[in-house]
N, C-alpha and C. Protein backbone atom coordinates (compact mmCIF):
# COMPACT_ATOMS: atom_id res chain seq x y z
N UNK A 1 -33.92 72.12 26.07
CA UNK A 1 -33.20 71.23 26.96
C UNK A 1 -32.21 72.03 27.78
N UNK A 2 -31.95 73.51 27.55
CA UNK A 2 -31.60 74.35 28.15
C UNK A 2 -29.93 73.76 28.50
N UNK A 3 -29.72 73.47 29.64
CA UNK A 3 -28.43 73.27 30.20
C UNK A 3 -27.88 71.69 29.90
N UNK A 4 -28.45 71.24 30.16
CA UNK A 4 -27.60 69.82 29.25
C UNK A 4 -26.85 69.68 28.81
N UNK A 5 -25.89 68.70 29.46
CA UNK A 5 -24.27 68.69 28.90
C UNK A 5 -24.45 67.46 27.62
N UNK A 6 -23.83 67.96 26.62
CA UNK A 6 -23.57 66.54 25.79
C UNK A 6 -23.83 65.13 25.54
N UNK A 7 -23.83 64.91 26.22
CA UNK A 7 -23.21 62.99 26.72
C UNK A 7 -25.12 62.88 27.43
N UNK A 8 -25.38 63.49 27.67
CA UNK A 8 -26.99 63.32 28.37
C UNK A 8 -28.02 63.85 27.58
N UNK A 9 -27.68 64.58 26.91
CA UNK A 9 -28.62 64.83 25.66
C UNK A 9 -28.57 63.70 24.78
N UNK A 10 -27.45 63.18 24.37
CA UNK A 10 -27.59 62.11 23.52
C UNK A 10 -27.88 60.73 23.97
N UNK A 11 -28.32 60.51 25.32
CA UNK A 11 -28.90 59.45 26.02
C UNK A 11 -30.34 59.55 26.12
N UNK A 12 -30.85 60.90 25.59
CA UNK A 12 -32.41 60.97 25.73
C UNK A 12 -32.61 61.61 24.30
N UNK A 13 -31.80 61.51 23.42
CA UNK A 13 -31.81 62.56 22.10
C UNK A 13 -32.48 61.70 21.43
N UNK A 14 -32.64 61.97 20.20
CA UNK A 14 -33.20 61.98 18.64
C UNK A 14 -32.43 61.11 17.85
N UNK A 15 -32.26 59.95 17.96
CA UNK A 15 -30.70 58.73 17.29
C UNK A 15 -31.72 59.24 16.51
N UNK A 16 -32.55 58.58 15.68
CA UNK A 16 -32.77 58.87 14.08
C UNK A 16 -32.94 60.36 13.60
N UNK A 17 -33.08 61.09 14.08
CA UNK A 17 -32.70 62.08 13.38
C UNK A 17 -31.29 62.78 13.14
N UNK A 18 -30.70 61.82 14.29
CA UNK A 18 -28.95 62.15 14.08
C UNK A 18 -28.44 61.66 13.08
N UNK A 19 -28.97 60.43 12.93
CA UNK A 19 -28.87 59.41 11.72
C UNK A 19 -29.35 59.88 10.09
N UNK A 20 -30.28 60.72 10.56
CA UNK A 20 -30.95 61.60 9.23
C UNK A 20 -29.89 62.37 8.49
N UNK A 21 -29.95 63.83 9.68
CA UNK A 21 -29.59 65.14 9.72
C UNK A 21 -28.14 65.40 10.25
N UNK A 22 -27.48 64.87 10.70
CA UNK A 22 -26.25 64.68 11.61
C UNK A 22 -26.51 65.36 12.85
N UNK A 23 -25.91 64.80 13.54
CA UNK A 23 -25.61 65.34 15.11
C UNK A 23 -25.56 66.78 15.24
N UNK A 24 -24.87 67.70 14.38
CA UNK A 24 -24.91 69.28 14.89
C UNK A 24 -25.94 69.87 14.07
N UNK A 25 -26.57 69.39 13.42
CA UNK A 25 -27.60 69.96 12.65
C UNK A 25 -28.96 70.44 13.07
N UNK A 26 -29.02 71.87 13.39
CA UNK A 26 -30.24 72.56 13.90
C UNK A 26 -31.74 71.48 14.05
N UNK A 27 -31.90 71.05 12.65
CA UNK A 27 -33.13 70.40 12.88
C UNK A 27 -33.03 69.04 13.83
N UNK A 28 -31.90 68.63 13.91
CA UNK A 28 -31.82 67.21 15.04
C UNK A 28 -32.23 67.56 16.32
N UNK A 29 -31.06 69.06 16.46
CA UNK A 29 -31.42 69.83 18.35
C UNK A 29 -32.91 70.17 18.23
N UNK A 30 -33.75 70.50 17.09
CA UNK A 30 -35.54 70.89 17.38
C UNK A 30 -36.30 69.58 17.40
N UNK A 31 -35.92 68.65 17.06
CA UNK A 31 -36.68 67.28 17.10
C UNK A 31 -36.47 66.81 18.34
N UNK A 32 -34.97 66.81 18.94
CA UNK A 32 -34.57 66.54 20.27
C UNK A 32 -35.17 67.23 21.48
N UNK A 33 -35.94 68.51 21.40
CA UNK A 33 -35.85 69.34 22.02
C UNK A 33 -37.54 69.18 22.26
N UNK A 34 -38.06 69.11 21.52
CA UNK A 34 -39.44 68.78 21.14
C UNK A 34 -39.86 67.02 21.57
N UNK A 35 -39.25 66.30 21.47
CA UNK A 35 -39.35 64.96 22.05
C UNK A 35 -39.18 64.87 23.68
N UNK A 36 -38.35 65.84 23.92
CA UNK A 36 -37.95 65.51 24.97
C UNK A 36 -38.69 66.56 26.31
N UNK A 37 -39.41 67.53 25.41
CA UNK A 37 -40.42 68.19 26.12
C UNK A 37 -41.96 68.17 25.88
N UNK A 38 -42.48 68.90 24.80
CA UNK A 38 -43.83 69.03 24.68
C UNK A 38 -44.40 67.38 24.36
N UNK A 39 -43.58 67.01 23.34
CA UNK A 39 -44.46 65.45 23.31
C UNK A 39 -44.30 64.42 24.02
N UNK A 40 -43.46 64.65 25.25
CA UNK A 40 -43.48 63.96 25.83
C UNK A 40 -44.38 63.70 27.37
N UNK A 41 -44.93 65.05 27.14
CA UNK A 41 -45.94 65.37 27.95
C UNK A 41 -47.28 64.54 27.73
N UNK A 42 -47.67 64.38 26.33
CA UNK A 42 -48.82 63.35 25.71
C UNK A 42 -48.76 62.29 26.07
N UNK A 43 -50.10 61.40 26.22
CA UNK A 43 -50.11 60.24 26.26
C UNK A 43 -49.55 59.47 25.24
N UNK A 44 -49.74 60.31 24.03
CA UNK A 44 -49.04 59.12 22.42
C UNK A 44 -47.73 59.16 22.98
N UNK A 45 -47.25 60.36 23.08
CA UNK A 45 -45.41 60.65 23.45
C UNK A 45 -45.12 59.82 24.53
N UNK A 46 -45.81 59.79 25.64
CA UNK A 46 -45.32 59.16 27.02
C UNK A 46 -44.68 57.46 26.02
N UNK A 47 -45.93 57.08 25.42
CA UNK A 47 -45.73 55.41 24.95
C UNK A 47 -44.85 55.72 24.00
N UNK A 48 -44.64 56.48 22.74
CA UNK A 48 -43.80 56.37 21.84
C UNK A 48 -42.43 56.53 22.51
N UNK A 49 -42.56 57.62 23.53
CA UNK A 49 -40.42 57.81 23.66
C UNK A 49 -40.31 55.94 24.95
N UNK A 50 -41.06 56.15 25.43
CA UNK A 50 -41.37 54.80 26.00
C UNK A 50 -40.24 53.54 25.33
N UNK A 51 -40.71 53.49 24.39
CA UNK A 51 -40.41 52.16 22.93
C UNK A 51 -39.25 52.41 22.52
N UNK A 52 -39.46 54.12 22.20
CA UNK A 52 -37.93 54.80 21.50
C UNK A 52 -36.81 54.87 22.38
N UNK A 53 -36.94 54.70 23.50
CA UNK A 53 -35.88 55.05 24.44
C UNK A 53 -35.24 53.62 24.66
N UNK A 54 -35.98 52.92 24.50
CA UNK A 54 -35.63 51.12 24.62
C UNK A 54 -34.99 50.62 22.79
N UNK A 55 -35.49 51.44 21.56
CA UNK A 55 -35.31 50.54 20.49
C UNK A 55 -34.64 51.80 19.65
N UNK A 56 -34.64 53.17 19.93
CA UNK A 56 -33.77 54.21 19.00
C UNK A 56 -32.87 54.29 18.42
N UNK A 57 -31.75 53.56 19.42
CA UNK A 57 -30.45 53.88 18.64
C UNK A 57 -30.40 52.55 18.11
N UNK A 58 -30.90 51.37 18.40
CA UNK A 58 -31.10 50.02 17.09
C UNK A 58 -31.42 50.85 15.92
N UNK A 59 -32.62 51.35 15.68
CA UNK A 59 -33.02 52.08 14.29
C UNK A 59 -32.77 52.78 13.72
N UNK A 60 -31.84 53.54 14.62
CA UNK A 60 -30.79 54.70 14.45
C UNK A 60 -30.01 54.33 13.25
N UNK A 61 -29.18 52.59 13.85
CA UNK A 61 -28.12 52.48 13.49
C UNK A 61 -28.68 51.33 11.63
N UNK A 62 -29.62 50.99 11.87
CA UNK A 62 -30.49 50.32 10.70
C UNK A 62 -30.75 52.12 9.43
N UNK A 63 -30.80 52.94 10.22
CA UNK A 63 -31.28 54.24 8.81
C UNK A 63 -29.75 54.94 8.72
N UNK A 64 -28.73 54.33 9.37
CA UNK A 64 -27.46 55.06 9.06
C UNK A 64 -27.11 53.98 7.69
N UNK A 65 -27.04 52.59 7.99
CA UNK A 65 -26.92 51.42 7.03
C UNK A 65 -27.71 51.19 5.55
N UNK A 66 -28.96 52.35 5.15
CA UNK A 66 -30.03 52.39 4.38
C UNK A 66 -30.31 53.27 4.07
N UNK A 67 -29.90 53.77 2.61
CA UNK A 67 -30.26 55.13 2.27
C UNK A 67 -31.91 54.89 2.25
N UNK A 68 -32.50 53.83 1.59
CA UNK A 68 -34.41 53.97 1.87
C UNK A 68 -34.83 54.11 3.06
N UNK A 69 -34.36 53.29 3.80
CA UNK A 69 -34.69 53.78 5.41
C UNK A 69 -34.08 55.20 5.73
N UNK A 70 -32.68 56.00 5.39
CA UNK A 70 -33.19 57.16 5.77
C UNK A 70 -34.33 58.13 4.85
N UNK A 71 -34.35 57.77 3.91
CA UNK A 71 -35.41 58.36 3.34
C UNK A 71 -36.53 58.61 3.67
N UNK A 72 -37.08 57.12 3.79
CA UNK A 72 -38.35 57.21 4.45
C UNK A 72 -38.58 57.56 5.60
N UNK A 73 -37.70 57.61 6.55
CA UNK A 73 -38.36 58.46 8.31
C UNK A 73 -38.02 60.23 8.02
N UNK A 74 -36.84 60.41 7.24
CA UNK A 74 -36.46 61.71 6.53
C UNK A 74 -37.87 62.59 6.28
N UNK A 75 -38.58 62.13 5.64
CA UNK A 75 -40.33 61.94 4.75
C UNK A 75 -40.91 62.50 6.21
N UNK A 76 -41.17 61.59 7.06
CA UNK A 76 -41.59 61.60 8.53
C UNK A 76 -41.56 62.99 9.26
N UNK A 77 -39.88 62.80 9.46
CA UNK A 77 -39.61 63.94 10.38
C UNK A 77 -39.33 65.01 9.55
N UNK A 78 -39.21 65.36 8.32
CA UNK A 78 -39.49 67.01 8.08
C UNK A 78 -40.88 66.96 8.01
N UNK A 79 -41.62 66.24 7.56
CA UNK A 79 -42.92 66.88 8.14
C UNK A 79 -43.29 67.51 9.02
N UNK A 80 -43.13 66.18 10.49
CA UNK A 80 -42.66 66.42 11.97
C UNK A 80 -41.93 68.26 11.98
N UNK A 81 -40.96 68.24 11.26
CA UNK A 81 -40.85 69.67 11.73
C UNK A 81 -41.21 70.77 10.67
N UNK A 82 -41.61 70.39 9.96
CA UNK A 82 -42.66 71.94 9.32
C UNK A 82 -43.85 71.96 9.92
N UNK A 83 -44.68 70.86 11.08
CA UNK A 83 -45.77 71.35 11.01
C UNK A 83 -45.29 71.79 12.81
């Protein structure tokens, strides 16, 4: 995301993985960084950030409220980033 100030990264960022991992946490900026480039290039990505960009920080704020809900997308996205 290269130059990106703050406040605009987190208008196109990763709410659930901020919600996961916290906000300064390396793996949030590679999920962010990765959403907001290579998969968003895909047709799955075009429709998923699509949805996510409209319903993220709702679910964001539902896996900050739920340790099972962060668990379970937790499950998700380290997968998401080991593979």
């Amino acid at each position: 995301i290269g130059d990106m100030n703050a406040s605009k990264t987190s208008t196109s960022g990763c709410w659930v993985a901020e919600a996961i991992y916290g906000s300064d946490d390396l793996r949030t900026h590679l999920l962010r960084e990765y959403l907001n480039s290579e998969f968003k290039q895909t047709l799955k990505g075009k429709i998923i950030m699509f949805f996510y960009l409209r319903i993220g920080k709702f679910v964001a704020s539902l896996v900050n409220r739920s340790n099972k809900l962060k668990k379970f997308f937790k499950f998700f996205f380290d997968q998401a980033l080991y593979n």
